[in-house]
PDB file of N, CA and C in Angstrom:
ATOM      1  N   UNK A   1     -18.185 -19.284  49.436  1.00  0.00           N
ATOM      2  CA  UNK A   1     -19.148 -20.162  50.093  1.00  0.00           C
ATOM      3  C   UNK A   1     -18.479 -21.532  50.256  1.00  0.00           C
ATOM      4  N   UNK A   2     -18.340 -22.100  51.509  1.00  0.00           N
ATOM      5  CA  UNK A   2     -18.230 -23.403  51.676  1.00  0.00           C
ATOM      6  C   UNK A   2     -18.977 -24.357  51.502  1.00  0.00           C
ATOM      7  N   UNK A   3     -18.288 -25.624  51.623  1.00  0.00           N
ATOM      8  CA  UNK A   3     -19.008 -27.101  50.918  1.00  0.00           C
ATOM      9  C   UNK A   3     -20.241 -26.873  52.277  1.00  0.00           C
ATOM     10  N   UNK A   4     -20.690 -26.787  53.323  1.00  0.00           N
ATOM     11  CA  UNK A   4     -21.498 -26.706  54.030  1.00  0.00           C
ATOM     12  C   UNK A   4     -22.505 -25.655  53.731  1.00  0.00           C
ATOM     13  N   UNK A   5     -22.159 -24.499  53.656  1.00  0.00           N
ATOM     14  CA  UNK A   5     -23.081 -23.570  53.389  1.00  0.00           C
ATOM     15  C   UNK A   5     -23.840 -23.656  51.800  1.00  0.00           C
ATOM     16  N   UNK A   6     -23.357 -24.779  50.590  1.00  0.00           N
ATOM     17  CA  UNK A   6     -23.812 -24.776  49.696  1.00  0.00           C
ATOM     18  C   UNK A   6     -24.574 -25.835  50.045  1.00  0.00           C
ATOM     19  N   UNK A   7     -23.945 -26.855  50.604  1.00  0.00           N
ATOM     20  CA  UNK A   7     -25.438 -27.789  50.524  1.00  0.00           C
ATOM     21  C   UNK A   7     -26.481 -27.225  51.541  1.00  0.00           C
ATOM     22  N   UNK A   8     -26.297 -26.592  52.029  1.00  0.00           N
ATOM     23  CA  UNK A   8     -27.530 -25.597  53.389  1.00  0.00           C
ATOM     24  C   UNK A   8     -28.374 -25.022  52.000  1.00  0.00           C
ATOM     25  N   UNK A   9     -27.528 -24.363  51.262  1.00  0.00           N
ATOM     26  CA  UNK A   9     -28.297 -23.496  50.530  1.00  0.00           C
ATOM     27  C   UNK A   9     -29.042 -24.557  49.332  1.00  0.00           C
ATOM     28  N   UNK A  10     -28.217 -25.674  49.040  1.00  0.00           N
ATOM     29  CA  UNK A  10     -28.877 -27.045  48.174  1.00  0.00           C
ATOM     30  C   UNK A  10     -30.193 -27.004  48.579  1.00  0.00           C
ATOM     31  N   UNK A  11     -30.397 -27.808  49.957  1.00  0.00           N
ATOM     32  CA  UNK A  11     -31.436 -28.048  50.955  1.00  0.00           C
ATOM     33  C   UNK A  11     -32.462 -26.852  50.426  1.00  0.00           C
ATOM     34  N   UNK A  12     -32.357 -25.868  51.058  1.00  0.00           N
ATOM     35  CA  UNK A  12     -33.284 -24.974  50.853  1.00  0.00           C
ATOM     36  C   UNK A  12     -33.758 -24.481  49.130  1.00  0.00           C
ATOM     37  N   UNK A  13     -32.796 -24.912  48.134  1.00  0.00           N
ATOM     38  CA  UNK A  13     -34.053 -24.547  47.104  1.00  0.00           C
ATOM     39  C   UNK A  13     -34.488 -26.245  46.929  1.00  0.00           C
ATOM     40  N   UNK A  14     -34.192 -27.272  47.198  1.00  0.00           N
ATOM     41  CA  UNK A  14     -34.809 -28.416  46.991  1.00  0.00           C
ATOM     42  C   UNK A  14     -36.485 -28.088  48.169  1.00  0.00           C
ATOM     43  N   UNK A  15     -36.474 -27.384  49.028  1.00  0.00           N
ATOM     44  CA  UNK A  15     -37.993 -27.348  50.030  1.00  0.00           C
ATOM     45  C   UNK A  15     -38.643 -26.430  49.080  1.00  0.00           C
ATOM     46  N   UNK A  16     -38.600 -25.126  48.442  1.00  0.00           N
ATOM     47  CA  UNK A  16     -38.673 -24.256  48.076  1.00  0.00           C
ATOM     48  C   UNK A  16     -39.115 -25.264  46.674  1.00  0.00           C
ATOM     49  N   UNK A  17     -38.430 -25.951  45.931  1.00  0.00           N
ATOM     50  CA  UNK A  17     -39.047 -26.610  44.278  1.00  0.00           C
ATOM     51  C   UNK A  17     -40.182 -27.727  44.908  1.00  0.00           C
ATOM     52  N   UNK A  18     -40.269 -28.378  46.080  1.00  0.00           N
ATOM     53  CA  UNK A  18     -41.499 -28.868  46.752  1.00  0.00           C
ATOM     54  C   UNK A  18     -42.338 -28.189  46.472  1.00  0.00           C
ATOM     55  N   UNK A  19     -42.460 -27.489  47.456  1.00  0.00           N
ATOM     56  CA  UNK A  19     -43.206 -26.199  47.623  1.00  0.00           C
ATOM     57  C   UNK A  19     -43.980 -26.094  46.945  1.00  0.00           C
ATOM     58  N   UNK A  20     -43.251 -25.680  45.787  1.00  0.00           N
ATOM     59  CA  UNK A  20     -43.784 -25.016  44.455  1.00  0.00           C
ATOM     60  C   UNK A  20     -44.561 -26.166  44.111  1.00  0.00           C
ATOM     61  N   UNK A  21     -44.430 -27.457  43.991  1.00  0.00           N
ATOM     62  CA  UNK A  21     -44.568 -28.945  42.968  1.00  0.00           C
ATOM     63  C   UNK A  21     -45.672 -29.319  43.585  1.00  0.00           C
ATOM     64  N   UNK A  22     -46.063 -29.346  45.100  1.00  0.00           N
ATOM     65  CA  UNK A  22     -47.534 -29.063  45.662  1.00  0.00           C
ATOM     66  C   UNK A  22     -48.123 -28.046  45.670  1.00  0.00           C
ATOM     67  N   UNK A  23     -47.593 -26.845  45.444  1.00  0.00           N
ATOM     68  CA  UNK A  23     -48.929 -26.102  44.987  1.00  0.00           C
ATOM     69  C   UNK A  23     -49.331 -26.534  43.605  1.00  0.00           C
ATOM     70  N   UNK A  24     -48.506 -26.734  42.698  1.00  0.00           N
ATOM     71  CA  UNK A  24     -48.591 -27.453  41.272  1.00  0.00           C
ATOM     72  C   UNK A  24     -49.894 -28.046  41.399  1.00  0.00           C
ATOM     73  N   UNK A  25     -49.553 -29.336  42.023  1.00  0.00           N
ATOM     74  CA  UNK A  25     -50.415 -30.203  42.374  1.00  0.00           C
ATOM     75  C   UNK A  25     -52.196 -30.186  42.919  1.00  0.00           C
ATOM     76  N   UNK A  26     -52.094 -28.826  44.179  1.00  0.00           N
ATOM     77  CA  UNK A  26     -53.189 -28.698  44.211  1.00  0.00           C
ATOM     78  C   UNK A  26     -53.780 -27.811  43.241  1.00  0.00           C
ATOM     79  N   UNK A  27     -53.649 -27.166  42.306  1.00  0.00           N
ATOM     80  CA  UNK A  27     -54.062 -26.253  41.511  1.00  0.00           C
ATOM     81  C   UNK A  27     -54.285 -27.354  40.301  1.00  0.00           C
ATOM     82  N   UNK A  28     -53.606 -28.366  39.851  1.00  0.00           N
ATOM     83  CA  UNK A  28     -53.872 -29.057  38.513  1.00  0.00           C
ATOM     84  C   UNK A  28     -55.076 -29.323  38.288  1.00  0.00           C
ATOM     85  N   UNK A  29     -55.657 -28.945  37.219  1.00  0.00           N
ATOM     86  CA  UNK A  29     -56.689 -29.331  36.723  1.00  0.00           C
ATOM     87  C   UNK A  29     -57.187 -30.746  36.531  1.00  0.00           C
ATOM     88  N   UNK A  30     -56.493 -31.535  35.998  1.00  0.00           N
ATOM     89  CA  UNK A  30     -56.646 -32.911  35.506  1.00  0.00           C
ATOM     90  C   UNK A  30     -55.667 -33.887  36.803  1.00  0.00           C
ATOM     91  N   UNK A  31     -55.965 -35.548  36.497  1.00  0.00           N
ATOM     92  CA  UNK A  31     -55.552 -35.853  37.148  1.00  0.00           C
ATOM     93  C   UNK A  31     -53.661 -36.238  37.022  1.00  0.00           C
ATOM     94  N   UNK A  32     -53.379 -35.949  35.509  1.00  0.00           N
ATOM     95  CA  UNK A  32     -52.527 -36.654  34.908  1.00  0.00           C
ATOM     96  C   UNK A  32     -51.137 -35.343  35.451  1.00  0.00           C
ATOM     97  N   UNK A  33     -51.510 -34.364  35.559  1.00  0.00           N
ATOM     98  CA  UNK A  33     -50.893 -32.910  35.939  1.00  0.00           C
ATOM     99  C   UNK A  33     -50.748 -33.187  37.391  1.00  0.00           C
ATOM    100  N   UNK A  34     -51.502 -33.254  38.111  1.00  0.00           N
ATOM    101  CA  UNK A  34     -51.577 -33.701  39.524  1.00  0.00           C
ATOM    102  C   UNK A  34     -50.667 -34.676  39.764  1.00  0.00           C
ATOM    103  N   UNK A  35     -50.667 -35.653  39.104  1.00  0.00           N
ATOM    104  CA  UNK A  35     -49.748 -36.988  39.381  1.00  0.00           C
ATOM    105  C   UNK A  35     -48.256 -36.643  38.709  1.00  0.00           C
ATOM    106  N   UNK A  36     -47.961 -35.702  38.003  1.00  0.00           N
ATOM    107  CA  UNK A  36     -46.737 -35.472  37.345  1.00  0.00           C
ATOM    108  C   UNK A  36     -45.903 -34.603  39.005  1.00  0.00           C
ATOM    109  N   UNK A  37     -46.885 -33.377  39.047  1.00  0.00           N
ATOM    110  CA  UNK A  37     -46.329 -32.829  40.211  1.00  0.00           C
ATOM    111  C   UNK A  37     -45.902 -33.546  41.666  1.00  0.00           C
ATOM    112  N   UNK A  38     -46.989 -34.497  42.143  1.00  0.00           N
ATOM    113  CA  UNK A  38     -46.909 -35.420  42.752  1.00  0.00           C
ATOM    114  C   UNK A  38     -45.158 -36.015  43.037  1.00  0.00           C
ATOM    115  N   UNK A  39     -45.086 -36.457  41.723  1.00  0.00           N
ATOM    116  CA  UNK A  39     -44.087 -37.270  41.466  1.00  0.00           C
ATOM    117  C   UNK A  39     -42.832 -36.362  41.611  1.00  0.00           C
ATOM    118  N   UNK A  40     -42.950 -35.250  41.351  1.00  0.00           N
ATOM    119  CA  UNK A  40     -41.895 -34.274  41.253  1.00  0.00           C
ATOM    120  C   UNK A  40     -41.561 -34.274  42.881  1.00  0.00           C
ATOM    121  N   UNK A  41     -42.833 -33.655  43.610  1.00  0.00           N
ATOM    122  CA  UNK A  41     -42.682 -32.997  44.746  1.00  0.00           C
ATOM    123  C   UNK A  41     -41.578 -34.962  45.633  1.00  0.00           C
ATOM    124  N   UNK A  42     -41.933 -35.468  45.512  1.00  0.00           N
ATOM    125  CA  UNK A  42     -41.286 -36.866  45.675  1.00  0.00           C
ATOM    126  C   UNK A  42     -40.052 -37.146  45.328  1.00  0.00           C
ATOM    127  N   UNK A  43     -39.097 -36.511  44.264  1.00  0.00           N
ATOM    128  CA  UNK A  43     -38.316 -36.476  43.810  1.00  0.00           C
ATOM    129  C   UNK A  43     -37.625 -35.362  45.094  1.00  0.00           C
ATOM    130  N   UNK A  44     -38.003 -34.087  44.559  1.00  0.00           N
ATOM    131  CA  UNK A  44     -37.225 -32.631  45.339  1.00  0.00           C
ATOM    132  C   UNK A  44     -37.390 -33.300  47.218  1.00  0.00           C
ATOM    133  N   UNK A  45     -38.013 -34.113  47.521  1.00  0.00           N
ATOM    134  CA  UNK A  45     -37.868 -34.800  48.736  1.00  0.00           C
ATOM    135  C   UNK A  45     -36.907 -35.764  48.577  1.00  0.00           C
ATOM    136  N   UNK A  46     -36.717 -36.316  48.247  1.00  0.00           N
ATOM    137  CA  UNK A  46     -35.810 -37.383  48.164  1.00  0.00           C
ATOM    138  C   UNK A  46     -34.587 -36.782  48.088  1.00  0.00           C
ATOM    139  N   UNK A  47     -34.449 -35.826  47.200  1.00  0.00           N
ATOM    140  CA  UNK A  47     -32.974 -34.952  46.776  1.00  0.00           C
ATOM    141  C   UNK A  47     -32.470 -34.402  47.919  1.00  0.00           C
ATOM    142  N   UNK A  48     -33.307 -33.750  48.851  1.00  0.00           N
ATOM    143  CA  UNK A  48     -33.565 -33.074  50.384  1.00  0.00           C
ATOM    144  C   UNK A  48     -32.918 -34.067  51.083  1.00  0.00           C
ATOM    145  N   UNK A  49     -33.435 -35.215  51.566  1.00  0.00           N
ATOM    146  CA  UNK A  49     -33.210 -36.279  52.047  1.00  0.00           C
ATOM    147  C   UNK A  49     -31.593 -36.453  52.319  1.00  0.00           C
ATOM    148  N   UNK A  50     -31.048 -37.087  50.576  1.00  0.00           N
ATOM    149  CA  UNK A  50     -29.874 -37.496  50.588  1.00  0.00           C
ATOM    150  C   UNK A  50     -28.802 -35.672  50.973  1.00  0.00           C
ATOM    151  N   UNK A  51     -29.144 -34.547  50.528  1.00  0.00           N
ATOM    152  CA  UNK A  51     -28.254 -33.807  51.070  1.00  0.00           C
ATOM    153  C   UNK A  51     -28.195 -34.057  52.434  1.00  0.00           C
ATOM    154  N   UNK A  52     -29.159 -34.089  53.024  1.00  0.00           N
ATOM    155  CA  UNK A  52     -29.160 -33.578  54.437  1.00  0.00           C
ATOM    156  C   UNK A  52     -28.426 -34.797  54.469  1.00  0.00           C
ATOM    157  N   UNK A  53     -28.563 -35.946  54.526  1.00  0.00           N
ATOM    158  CA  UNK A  53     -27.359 -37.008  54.520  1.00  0.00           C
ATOM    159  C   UNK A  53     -26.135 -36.926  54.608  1.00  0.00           C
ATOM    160  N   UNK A  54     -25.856 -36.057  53.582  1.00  0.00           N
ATOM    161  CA  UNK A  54     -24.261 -36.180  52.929  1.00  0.00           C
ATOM    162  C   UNK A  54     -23.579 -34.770  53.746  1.00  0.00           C
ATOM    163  N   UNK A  55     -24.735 -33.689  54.033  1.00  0.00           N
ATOM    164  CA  UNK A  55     -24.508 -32.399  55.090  1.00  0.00           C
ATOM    165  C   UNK A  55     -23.691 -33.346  56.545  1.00  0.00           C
ATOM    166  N   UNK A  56     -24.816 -33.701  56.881  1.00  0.00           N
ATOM    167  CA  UNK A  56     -24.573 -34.634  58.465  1.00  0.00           C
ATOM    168  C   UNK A  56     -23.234 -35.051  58.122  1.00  0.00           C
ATOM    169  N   UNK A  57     -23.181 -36.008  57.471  1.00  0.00           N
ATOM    170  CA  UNK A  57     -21.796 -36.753  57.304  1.00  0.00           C
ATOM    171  C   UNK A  57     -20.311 -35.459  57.041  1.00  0.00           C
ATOM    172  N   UNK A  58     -20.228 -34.699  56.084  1.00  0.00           N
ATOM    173  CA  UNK A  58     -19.350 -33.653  56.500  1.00  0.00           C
ATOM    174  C   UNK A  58     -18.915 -33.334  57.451  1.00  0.00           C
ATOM    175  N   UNK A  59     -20.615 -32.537  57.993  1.00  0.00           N
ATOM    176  CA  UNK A  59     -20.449 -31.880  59.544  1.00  0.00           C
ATOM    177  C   UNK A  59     -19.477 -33.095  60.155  1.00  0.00           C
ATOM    178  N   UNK A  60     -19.713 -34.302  60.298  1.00  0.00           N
ATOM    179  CA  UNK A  60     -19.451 -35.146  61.036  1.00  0.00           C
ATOM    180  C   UNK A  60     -17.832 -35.409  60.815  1.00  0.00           C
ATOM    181  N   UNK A  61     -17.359 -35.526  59.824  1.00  0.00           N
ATOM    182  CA  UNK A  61     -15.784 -35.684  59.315  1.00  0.00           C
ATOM    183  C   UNK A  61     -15.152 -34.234  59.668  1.00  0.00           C
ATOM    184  N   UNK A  62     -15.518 -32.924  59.821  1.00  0.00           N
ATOM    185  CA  UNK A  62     -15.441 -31.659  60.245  1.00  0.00           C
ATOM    186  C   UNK A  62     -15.532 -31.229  61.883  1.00  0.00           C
ATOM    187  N   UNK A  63     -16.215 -32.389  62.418  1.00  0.00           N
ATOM    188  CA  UNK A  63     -16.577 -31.949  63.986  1.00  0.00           C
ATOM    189  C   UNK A  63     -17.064 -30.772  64.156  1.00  0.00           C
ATOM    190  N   UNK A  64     -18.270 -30.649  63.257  1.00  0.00           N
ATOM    191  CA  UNK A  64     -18.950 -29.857  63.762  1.00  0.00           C
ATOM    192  C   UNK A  64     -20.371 -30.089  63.888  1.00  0.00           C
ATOM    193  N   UNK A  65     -21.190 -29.865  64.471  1.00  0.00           N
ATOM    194  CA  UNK A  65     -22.728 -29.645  64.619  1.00  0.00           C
ATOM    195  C   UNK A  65     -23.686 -28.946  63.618  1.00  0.00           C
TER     196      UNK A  65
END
């Protein structure tokens, strides 16, 4: 597996631990559970974020699309 195809595959379990961290969220009972997941699902976005960042930029030093 290449440095591209791992952060592809990065990307996709960072949407996938979202995912999961809002359903968390809507299922929590309390509010304090809710706001933990919250915070998570905010995190696994952010993590998303900077790959896809650092993906682009590769692609980009690689010439590719």
């Amino acid at each position: 597996m290449d440095a591209v195809e791992l952060i592809e595959q990065a990307i996709e379990n960072e949407r996938l631990a979202a995912q999961r961290y809002r359903e968390g969220a809507e299922s929590a009972d309390d509010p304090e559970t809710r706001s933990l997941f919250e915070q998570l699902v905010r995190w696994e976005q952010d993590h998303e974020r900077v790959l896809r960042e650092r993906l682009a930029t590769l692609k980009l030093i690689r010439g590719q699309r």
